[in-house]
N, C-alpha and C. Protein backbone atom coordinates (compact mmCIF):
# COMPACT_ATOMS: atom_id res chain seq x y z
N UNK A 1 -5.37 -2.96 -3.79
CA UNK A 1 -4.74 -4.26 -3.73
C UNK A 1 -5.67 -5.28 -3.10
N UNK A 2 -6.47 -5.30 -1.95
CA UNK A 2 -7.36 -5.27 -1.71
C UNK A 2 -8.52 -6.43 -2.49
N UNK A 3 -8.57 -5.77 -3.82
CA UNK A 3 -9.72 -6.20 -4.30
C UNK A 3 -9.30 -6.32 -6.04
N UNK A 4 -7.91 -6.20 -5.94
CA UNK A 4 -7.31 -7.12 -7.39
C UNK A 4 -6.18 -7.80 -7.42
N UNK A 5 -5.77 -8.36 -5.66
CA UNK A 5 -5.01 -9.43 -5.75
C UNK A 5 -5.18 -10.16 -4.83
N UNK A 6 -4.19 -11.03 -4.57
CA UNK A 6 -4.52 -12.51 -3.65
C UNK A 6 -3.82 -12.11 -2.17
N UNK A 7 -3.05 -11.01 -2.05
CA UNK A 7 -1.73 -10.92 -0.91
C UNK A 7 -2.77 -10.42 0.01
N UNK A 8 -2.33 -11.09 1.58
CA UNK A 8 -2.67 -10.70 2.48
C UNK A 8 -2.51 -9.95 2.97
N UNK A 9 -4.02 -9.08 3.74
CA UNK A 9 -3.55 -7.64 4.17
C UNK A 9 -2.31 -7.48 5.07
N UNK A 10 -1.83 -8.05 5.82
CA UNK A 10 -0.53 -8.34 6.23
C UNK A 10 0.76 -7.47 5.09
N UNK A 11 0.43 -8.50 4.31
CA UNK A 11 1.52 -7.90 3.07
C UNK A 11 0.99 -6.23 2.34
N UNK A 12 0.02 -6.77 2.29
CA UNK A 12 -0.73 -5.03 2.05
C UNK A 12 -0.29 -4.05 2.33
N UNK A 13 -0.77 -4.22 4.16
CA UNK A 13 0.00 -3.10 4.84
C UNK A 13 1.69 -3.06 4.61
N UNK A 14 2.38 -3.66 4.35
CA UNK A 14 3.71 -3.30 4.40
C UNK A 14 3.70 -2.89 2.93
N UNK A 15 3.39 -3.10 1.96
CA UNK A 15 3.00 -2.23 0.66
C UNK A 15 2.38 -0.51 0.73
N UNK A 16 1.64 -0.34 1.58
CA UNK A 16 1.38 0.50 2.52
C UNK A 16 1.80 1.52 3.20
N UNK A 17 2.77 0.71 4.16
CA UNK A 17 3.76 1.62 4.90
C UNK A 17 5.12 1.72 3.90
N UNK A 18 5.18 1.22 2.67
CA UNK A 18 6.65 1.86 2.11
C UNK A 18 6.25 3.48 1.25
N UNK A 19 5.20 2.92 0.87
CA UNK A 19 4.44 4.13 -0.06
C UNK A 19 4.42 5.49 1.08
N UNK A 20 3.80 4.98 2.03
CA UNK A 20 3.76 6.12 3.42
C UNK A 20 5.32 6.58 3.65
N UNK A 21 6.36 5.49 3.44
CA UNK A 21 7.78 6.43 4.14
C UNK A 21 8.12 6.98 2.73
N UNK A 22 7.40 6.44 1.85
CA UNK A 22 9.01 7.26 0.75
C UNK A 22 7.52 8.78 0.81
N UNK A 23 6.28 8.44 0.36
CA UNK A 23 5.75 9.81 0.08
C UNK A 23 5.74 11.02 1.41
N UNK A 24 5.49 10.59 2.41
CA UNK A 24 5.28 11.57 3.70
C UNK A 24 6.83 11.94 4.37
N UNK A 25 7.49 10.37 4.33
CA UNK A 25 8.86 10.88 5.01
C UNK A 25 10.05 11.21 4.11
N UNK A 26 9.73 10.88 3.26
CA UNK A 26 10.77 10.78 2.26
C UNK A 26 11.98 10.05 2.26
N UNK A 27 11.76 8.52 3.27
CA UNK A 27 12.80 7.93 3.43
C UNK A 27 12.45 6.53 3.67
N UNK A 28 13.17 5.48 3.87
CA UNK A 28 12.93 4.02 4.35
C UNK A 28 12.66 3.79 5.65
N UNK A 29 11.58 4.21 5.96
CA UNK A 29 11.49 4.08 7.70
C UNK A 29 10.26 4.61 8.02
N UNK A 30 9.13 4.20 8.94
CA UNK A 30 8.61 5.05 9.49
C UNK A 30 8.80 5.80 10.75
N UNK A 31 7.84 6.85 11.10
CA UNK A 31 8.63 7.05 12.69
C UNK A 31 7.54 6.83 13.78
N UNK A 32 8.34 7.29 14.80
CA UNK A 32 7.36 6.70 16.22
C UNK A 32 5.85 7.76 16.03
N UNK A 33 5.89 8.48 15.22
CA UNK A 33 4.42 9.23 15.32
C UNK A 33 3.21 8.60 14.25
N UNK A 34 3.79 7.07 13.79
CA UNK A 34 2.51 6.61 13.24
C UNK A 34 1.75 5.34 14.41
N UNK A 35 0.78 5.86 14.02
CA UNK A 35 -0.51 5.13 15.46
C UNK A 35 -0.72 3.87 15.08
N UNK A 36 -0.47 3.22 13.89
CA UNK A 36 -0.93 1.96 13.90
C UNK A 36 0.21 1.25 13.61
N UNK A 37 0.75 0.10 14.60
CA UNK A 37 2.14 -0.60 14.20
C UNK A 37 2.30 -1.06 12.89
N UNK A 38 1.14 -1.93 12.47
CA UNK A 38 1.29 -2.14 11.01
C UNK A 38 1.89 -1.40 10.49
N UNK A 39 2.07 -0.42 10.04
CA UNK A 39 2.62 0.72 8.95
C UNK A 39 3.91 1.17 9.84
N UNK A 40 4.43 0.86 10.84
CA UNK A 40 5.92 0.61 11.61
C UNK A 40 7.10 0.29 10.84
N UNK A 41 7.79 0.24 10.21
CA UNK A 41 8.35 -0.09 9.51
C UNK A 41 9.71 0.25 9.07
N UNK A 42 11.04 -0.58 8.95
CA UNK A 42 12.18 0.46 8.19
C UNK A 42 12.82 -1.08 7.20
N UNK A 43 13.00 -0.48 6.05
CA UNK A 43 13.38 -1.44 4.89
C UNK A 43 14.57 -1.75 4.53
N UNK A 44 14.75 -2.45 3.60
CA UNK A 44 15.83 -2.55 2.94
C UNK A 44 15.25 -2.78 1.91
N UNK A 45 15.73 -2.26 0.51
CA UNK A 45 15.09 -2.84 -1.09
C UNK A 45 15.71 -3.76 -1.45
N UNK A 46 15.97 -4.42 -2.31
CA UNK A 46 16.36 -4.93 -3.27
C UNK A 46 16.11 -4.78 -4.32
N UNK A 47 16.87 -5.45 -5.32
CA UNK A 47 15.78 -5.54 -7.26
C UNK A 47 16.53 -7.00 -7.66
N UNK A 48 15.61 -8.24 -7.49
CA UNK A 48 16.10 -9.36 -7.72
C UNK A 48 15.06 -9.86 -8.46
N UNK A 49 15.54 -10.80 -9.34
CA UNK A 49 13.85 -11.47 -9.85
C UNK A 49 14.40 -12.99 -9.75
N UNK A 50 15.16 -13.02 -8.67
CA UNK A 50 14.54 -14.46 -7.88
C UNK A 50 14.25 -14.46 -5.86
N UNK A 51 14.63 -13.05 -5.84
CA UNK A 51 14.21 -13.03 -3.84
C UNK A 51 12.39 -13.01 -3.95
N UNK A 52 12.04 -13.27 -3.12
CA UNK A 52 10.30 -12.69 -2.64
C UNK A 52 10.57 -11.74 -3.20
N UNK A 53 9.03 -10.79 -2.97
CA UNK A 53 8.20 -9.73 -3.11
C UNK A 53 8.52 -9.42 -1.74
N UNK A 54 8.43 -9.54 -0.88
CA UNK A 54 8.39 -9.33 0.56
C UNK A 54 9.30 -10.16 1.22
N UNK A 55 10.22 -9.94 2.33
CA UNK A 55 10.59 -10.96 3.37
C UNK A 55 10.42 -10.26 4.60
N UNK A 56 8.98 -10.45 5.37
CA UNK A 56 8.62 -9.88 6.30
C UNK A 56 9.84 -9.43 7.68
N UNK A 57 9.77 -8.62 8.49
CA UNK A 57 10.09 -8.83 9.55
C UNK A 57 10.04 -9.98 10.32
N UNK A 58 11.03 -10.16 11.63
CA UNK A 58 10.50 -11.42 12.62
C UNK A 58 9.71 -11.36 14.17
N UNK A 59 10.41 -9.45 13.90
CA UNK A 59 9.96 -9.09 15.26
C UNK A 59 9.74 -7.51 15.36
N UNK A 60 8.85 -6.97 15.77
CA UNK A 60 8.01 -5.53 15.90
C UNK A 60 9.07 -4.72 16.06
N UNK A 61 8.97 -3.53 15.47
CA UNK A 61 10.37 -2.27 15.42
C UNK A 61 9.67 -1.15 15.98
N UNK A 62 10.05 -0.54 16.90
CA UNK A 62 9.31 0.54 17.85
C UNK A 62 9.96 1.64 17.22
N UNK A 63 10.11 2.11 16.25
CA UNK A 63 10.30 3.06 15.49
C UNK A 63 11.45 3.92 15.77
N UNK A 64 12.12 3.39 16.96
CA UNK A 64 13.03 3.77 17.57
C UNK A 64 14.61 3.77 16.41
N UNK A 65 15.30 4.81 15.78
CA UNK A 65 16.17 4.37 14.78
C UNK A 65 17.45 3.82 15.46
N UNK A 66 17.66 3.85 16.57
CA UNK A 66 18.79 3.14 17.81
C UNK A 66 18.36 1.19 17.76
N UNK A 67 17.43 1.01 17.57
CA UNK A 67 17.26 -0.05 17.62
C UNK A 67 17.00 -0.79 16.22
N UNK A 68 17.17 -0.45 15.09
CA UNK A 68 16.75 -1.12 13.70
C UNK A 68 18.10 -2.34 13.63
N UNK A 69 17.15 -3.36 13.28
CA UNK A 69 18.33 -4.12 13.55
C UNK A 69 17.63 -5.54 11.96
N UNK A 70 18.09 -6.33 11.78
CA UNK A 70 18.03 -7.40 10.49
C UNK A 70 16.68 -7.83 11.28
N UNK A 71 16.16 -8.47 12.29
CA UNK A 71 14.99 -9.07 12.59
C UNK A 71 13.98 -8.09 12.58
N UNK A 72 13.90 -6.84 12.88
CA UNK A 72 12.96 -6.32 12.98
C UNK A 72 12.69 -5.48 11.40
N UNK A 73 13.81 -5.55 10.71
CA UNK A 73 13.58 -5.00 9.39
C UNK A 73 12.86 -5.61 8.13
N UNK A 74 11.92 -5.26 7.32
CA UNK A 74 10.83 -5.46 6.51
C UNK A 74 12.19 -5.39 4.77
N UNK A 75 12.16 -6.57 4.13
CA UNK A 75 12.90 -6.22 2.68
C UNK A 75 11.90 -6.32 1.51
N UNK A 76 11.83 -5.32 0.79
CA UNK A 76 10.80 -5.22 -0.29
C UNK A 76 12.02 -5.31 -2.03
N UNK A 77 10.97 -6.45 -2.45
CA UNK A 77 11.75 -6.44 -4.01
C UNK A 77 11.00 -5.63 -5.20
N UNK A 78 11.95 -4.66 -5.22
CA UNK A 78 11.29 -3.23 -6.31
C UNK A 78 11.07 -4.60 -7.35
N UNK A 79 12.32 -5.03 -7.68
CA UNK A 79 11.45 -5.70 -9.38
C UNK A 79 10.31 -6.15 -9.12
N UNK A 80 9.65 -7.35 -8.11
CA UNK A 80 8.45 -7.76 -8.27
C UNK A 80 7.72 -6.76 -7.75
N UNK A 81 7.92 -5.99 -6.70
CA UNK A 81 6.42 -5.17 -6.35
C UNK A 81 6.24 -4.22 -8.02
N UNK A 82 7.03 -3.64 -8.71
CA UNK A 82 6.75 -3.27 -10.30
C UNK A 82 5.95 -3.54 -10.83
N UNK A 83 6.44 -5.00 -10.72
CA UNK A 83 5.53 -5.90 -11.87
C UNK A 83 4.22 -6.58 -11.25
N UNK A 84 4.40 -6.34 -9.56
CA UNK A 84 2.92 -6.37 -9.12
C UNK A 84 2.02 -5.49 -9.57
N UNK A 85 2.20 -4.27 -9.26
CA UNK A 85 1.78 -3.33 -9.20
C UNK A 85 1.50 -3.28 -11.17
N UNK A 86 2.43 -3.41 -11.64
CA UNK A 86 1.87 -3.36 -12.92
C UNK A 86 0.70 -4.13 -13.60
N UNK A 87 0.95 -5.18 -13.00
CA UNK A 87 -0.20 -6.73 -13.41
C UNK A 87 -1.75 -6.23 -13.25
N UNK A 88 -1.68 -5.20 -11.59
CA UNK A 88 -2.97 -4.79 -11.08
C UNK A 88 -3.30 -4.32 -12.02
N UNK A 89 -2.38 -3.02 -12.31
CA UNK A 89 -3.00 -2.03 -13.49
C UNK A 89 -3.24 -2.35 -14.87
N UNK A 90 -2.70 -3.31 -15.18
CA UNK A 90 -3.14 -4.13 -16.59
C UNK A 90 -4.70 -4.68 -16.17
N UNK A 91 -4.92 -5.24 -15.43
CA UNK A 91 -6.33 -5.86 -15.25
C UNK A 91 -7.47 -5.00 -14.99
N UNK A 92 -6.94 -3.69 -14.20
CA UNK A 92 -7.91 -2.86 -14.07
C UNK A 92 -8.26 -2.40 -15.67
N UNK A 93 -7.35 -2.01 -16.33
CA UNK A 93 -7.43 -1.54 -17.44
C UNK A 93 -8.82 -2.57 -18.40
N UNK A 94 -8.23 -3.54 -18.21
CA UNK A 94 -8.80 -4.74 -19.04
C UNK A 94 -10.83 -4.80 -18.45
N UNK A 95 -10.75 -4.69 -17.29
CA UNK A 95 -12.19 -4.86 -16.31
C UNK A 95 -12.88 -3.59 -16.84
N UNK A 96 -12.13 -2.31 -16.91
CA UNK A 96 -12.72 -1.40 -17.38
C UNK A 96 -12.96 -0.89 -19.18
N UNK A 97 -12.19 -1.83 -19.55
CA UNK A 97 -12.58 -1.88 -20.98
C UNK A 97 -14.04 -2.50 -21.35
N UNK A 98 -13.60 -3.77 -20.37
CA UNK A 98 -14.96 -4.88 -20.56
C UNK A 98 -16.32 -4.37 -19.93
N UNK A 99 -16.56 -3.07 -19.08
CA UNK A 99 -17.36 -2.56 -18.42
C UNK A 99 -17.72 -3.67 -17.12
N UNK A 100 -16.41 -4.24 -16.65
CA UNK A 100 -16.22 -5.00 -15.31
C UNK A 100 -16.25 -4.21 -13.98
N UNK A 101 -15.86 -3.08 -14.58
CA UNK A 101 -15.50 -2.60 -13.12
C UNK A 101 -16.33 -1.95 -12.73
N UNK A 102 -17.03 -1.43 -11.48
CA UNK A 102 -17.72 -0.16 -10.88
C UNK A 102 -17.25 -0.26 -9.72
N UNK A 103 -17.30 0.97 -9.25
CA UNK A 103 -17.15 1.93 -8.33
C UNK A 103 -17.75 2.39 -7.69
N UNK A 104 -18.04 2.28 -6.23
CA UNK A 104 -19.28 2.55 -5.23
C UNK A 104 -19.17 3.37 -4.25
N UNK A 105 -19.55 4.77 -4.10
CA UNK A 105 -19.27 5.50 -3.01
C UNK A 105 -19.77 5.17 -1.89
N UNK A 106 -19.14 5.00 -0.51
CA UNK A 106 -19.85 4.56 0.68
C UNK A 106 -20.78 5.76 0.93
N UNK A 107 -21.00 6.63 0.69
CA UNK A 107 -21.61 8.27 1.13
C UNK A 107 -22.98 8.11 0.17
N UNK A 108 -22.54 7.72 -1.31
CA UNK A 108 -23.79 8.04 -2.20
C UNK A 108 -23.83 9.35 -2.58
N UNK A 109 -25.13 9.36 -3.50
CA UNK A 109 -25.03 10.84 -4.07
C UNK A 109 -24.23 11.89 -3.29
N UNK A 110 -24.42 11.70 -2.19
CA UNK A 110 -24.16 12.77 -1.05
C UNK A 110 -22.45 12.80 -1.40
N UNK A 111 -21.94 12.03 -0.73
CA UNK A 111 -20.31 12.16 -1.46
C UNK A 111 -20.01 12.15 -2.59
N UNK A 112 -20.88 12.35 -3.56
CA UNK A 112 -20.44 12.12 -5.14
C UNK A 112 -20.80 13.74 -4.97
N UNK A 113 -21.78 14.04 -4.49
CA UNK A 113 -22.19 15.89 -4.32
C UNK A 113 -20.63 16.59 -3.98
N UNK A 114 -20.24 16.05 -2.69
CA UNK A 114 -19.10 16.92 -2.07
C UNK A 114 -17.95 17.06 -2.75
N UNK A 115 -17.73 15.70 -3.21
CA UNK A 115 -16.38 15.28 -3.85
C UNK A 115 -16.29 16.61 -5.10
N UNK A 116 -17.43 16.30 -6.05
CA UNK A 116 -17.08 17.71 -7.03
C UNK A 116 -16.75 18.92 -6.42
N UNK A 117 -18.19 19.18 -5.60
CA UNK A 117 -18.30 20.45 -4.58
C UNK A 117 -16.94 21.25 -4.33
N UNK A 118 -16.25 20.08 -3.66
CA UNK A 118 -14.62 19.65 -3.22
C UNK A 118 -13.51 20.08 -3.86
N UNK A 119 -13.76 19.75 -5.15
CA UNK A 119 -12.72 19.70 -6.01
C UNK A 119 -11.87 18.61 -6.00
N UNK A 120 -12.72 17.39 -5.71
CA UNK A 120 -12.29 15.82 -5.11
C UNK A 120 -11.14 16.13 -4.37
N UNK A 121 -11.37 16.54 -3.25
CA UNK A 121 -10.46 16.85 -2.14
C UNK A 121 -11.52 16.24 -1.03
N UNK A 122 -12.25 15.32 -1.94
CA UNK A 122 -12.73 14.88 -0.44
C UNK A 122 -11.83 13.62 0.09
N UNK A 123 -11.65 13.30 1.54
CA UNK A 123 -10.48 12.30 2.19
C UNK A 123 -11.87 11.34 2.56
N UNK A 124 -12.93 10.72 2.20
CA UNK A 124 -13.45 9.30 2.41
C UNK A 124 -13.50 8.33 1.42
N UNK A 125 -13.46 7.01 1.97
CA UNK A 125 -12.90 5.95 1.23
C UNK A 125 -13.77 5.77 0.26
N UNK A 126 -13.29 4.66 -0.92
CA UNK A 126 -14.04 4.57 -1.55
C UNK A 126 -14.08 3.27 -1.86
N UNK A 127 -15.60 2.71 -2.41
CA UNK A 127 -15.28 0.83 -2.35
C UNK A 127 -15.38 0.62 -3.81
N UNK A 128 -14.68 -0.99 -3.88
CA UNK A 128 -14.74 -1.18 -5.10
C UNK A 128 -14.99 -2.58 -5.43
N UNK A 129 -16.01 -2.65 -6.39
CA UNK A 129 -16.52 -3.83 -6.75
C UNK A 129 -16.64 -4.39 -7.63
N UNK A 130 -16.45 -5.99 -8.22
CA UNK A 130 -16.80 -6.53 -8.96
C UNK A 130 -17.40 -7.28 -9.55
């Protein structure tokens, strides 16, 4: 997201931390054992296609589920993040048709070595450029 749209990492990260509660927790919330507040988080969805994409929190949620309350809660709109998320993947598609896109390992050969080696089970990042 990063590096095929306009939203601030702000918004990022809460794109971020929903992907993190539904895949790791399997629920709308994170808990007190994630280290970086950014990714703090407990939601409410919607599916509107006239609310935001996002209506941030107003105030920091200590992961505490005794305390989730309307100000400290993060609301994400499935219809537009969809069709965000879809738009990305249309363009990637399109960049890589046009031979736009490449892909740059921060490691170099060396992580392009492991990653097979690996069975791309390697966990370092990867950059991407255009």
């Amino acid at each position: 997201m990063h590096y095929f749209s306009k939203l601030p990492n702000k918004e990022i990260f809460v794109i971020r931390a929903l992907r993190n509660t539904f895949s790791h927790d399997f629920s709308l919330y994170g808990t007190k054992k994630s280290t970086n507040k950014n990714l703090l988080h407990h939601f409410k969805l919607v599916f509107s296609d006239t609310e935001p994409l996002l209506l941030l929190r107003t105030a920091e949620w200590d992961g505490d589920l005794n305390t989730k309350n309307e100000n400290n809660r993060t609301v994400v709109n499935l219809e537009k993040l969809c069709n965000f998320i879809d738009k990305i993947c249309i363009d990637i598609q399109k960049m890589a048709k046009n031979n736009e896109l490449e892909i740059v390992l921060i490691g170099g050969f060396k992580e392009y070595y492991d990653r097979l080696r690996r069975d791309k089970k390697c966990k370092k990042s990867l950059v991407v450029s255009r």
